[in-house]
PDB file of N, CA and C in Angstrom:
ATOM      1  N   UNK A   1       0.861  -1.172   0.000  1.00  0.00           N
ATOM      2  CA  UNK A   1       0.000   0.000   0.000  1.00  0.00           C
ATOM      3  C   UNK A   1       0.903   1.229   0.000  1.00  0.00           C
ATOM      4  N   UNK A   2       0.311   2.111  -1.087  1.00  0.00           N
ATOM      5  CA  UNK A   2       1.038   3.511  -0.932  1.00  0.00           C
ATOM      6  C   UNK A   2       0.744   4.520  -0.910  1.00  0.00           C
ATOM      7  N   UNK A   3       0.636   5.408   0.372  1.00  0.00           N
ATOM      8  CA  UNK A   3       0.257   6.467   0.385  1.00  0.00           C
ATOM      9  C   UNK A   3       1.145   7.805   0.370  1.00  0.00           C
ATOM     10  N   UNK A   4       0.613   8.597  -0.197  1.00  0.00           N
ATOM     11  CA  UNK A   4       1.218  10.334  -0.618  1.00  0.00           C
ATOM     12  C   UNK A   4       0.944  11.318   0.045  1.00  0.00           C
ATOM     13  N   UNK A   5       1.490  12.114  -0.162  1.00  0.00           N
ATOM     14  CA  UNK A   5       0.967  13.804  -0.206  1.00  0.00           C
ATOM     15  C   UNK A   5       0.778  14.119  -1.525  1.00  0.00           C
ATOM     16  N   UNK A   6      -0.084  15.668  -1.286  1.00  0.00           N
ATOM     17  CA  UNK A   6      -0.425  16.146  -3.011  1.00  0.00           C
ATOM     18  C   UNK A   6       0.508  16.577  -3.031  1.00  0.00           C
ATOM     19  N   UNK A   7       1.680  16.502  -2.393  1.00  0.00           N
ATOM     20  CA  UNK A   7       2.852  17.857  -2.854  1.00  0.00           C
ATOM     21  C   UNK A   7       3.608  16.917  -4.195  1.00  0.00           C
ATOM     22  N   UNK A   8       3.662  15.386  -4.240  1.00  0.00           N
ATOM     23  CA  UNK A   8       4.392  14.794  -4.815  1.00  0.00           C
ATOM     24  C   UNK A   8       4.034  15.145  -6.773  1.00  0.00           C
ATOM     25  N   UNK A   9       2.714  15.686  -6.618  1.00  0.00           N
ATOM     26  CA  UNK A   9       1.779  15.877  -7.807  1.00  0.00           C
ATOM     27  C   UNK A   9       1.811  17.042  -8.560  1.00  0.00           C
ATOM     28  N   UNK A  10       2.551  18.273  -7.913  1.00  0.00           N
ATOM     29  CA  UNK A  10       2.319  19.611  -8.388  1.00  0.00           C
ATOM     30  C   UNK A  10       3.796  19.908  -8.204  1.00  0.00           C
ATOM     31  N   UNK A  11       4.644  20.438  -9.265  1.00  0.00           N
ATOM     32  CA  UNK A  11       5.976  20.771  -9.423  1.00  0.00           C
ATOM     33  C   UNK A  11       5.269  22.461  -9.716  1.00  0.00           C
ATOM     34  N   UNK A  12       6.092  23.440  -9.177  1.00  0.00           N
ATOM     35  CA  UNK A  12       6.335  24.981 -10.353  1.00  0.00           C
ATOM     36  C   UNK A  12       7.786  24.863 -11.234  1.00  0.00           C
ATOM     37  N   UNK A  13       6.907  25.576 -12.127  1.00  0.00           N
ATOM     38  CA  UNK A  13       8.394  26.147 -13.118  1.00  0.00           C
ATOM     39  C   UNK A  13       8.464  27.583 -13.247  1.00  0.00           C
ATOM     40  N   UNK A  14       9.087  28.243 -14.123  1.00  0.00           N
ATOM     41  CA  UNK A  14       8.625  29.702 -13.685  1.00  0.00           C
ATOM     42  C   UNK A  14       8.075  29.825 -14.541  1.00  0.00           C
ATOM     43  N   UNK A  15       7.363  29.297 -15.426  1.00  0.00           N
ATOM     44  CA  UNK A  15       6.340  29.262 -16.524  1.00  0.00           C
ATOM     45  C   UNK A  15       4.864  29.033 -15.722  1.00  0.00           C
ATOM     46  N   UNK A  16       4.864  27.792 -15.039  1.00  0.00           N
ATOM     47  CA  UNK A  16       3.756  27.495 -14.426  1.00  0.00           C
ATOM     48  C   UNK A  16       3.613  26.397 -13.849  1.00  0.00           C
ATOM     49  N   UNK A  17       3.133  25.890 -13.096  1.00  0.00           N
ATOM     50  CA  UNK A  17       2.300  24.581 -12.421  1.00  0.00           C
ATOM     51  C   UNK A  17       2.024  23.250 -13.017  1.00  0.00           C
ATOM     52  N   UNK A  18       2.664  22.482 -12.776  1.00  0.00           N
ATOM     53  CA  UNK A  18       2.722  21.582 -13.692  1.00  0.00           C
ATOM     54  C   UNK A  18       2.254  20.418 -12.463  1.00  0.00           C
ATOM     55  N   UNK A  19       1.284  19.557 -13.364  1.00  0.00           N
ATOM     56  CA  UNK A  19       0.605  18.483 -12.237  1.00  0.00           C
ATOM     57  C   UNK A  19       1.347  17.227 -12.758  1.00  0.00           C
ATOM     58  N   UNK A  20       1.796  16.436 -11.646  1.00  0.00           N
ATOM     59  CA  UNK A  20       1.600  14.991 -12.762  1.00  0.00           C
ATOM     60  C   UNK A  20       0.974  14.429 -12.446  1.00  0.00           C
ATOM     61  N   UNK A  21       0.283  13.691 -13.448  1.00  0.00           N
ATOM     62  CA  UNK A  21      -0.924  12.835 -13.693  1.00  0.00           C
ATOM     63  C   UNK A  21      -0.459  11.375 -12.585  1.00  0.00           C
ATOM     64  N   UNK A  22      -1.334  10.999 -11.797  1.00  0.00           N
ATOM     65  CA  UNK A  22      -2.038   9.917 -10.805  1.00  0.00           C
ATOM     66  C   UNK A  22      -1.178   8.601 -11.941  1.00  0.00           C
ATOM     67  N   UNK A  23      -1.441   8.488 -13.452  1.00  0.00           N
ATOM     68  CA  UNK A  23      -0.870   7.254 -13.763  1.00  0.00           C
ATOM     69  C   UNK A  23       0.641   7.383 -14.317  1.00  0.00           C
ATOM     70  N   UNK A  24       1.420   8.165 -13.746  1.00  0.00           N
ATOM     71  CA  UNK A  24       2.669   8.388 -14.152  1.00  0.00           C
ATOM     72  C   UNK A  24       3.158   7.735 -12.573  1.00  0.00           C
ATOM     73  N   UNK A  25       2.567   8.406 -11.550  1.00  0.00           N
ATOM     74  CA  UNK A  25       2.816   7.677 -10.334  1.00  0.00           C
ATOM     75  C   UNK A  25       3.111   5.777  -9.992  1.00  0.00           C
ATOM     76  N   UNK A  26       1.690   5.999 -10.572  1.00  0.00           N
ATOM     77  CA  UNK A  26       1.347   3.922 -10.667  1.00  0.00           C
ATOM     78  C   UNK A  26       2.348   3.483 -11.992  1.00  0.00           C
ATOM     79  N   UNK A  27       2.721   4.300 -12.654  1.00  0.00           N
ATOM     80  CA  UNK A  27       3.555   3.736 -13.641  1.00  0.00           C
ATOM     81  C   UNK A  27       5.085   3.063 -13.440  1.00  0.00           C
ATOM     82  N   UNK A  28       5.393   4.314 -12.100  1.00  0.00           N
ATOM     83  CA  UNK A  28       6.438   3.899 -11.668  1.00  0.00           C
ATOM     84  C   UNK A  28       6.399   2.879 -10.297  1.00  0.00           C
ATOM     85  N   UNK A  29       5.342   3.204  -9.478  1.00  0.00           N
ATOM     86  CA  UNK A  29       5.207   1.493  -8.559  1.00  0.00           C
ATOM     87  C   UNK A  29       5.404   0.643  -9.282  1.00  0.00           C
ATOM     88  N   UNK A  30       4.412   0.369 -10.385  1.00  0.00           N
ATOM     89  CA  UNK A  30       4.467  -0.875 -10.996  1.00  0.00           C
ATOM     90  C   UNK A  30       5.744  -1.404 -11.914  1.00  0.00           C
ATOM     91  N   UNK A  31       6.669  -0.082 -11.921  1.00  0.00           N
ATOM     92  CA  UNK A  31       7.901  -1.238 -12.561  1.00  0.00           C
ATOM     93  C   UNK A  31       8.710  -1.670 -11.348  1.00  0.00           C
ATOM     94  N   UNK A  32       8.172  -0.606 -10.177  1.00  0.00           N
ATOM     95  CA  UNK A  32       9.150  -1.277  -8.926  1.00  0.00           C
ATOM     96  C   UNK A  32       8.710  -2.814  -7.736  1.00  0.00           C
ATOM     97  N   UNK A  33       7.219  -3.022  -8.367  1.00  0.00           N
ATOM     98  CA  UNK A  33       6.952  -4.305  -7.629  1.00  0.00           C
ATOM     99  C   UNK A  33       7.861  -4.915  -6.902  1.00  0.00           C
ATOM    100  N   UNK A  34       8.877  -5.242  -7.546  1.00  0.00           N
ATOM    101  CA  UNK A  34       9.650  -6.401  -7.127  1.00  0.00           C
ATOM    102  C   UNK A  34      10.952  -6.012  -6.080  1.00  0.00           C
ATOM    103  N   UNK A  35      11.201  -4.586  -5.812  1.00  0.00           N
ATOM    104  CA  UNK A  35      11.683  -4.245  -5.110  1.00  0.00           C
ATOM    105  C   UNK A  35      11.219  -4.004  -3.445  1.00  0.00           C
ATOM    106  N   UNK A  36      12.280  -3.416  -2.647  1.00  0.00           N
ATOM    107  CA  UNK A  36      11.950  -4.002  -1.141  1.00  0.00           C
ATOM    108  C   UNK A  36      10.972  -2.509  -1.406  1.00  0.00           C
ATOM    109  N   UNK A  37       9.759  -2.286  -0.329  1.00  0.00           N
ATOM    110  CA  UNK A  37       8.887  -0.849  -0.059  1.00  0.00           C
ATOM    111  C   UNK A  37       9.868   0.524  -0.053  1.00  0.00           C
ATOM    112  N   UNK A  38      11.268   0.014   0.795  1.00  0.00           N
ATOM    113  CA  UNK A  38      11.602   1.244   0.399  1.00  0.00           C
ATOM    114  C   UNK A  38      12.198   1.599  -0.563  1.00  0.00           C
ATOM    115  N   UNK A  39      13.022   0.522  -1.193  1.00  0.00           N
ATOM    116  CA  UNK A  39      13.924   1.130  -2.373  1.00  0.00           C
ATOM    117  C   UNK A  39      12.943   1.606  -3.353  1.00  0.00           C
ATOM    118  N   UNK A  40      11.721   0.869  -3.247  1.00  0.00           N
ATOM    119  CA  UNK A  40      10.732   1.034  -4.418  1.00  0.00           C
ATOM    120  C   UNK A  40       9.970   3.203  -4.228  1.00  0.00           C
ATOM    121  N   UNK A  41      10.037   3.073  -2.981  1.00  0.00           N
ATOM    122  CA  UNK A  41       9.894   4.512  -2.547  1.00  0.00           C
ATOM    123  C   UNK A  41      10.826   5.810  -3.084  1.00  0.00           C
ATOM    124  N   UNK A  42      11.944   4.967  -2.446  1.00  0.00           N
ATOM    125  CA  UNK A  42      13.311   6.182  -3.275  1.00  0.00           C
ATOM    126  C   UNK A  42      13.505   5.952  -4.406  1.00  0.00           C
ATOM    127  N   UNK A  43      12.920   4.967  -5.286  1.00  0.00           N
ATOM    128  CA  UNK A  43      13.035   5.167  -6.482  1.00  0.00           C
ATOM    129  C   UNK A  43      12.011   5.728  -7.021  1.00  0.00           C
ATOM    130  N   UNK A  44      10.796   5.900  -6.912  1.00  0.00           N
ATOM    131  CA  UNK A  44       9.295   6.686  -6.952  1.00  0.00           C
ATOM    132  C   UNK A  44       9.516   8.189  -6.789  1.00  0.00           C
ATOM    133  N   UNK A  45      10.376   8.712  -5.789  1.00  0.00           N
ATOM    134  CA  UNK A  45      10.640  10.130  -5.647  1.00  0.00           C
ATOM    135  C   UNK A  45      12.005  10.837  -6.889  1.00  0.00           C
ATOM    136  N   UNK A  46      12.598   9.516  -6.533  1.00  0.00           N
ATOM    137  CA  UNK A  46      13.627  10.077  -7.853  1.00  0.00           C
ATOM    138  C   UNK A  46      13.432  10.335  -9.180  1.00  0.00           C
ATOM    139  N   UNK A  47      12.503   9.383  -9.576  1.00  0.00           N
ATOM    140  CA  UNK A  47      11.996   9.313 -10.954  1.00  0.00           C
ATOM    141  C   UNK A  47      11.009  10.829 -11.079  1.00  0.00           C
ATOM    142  N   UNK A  48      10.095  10.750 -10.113  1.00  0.00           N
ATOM    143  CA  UNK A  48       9.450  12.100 -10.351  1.00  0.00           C
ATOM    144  C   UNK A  48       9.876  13.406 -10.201  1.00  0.00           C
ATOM    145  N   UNK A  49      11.288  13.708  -9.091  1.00  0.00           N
ATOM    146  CA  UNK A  49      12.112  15.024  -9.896  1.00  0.00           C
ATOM    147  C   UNK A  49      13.040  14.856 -10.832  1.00  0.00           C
ATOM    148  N   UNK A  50      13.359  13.515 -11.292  1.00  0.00           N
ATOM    149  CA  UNK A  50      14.116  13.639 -12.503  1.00  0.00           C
ATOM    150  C   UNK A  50      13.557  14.548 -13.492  1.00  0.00           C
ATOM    151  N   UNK A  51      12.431  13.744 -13.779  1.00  0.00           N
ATOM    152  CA  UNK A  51      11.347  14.132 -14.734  1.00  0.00           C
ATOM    153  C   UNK A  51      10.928  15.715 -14.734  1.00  0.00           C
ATOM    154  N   UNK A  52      11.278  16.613 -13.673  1.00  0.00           N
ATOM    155  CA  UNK A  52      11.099  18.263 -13.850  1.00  0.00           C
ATOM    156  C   UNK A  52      12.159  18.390 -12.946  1.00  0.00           C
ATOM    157  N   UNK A  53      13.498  18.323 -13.785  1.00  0.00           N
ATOM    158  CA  UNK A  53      14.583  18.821 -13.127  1.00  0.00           C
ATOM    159  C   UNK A  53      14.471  20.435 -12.218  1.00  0.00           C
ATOM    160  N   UNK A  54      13.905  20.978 -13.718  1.00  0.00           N
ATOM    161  CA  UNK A  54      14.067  22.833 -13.679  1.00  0.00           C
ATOM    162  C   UNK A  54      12.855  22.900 -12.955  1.00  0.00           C
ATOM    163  N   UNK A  55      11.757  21.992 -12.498  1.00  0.00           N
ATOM    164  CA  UNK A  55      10.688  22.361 -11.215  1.00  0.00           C
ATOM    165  C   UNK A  55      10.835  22.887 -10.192  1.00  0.00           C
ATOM    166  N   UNK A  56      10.356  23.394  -9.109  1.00  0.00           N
ATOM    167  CA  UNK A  56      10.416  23.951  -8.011  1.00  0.00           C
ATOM    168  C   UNK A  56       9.488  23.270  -6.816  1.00  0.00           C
ATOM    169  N   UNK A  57       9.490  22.354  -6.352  1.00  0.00           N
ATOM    170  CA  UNK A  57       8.267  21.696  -5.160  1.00  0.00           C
ATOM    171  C   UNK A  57       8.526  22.555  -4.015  1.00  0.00           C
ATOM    172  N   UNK A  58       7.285  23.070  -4.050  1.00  0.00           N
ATOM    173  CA  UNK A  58       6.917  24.356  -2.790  1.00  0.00           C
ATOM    174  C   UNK A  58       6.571  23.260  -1.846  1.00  0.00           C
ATOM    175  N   UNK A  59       5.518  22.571  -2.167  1.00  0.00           N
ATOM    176  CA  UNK A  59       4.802  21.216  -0.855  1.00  0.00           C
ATOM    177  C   UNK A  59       5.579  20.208  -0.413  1.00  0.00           C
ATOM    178  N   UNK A  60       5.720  19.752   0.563  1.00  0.00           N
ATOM    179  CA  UNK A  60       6.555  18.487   0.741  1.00  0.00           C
ATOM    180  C   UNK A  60       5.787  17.937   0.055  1.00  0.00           C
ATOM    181  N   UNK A  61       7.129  16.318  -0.137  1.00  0.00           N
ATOM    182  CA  UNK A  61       6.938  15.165  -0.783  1.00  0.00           C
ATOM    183  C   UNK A  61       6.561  14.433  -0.067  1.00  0.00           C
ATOM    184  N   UNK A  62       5.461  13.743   0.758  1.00  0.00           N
ATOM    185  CA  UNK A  62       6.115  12.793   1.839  1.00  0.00           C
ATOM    186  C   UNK A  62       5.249  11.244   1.075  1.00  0.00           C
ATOM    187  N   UNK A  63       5.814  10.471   1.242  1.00  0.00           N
ATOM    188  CA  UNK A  63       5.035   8.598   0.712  1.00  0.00           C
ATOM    189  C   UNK A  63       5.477   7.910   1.736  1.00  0.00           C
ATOM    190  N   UNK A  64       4.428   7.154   2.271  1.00  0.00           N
ATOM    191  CA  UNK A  64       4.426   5.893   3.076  1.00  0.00           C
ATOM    192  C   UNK A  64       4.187   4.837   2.430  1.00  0.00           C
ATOM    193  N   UNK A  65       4.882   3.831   2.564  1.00  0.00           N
ATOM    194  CA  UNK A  65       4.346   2.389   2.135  1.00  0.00           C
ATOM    195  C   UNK A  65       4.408   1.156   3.563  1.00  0.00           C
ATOM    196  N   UNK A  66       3.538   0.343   3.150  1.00  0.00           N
ATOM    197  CA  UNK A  66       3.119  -0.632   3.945  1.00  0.00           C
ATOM    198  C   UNK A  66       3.276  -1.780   3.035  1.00  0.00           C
ATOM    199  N   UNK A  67       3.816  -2.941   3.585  1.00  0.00           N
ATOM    200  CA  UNK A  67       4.349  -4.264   2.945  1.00  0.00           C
ATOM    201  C   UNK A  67       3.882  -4.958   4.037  1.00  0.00           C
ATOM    202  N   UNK A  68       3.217  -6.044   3.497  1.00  0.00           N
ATOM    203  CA  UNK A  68       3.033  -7.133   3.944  1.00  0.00           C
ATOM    204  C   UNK A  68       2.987  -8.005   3.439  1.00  0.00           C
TER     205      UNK A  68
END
C-alpha cells in the first residue's frame, strides 16, 4: 500500500504549475513491484524530480508504504 501527499503531484516552473498525472505515479510502482517498499519509494521520488529537473516543489513530498 502507498500512500502520498499532493505535494508529490504539483511541481512549479517559472512558466507554471505543472501536475503529474495519478498514472505516471502507478507507472512507476508498478515497474518497482519487485523491489523491497523502500527502495521502491526512493526510487518513486527520484523518478518524479528527474522528470522536472528545472521544477520547483513548494509542498513536501512525503510517501508511506506498507508491505506485507
Amino acid at each position: 500500500i502507498y500512500m502520498y501527499t499532493d505535494g508529490i503531484m504539483a511541481v512549479r516552473t517559472k512558466e507554471e504549475i505543472q501536475n503529474i498525472k495519478e498514472e505516471s505515479i502507478l507507472e512507476i510502482i508498478e515497474k518497482t513491484k519487485e523491489m523491497s517498499i523502500k527502495k521502491s519509494i526512493e526510487h518513486l521520488i527520484y523518478e518524479i524530480k528527474s522528470e522536472n529537473k528545472n521544477g520547483i516543489y513548494e509542498d513536501d513530498i512525503t510517501v508511506i508504504g506498507v508491505e506485507f
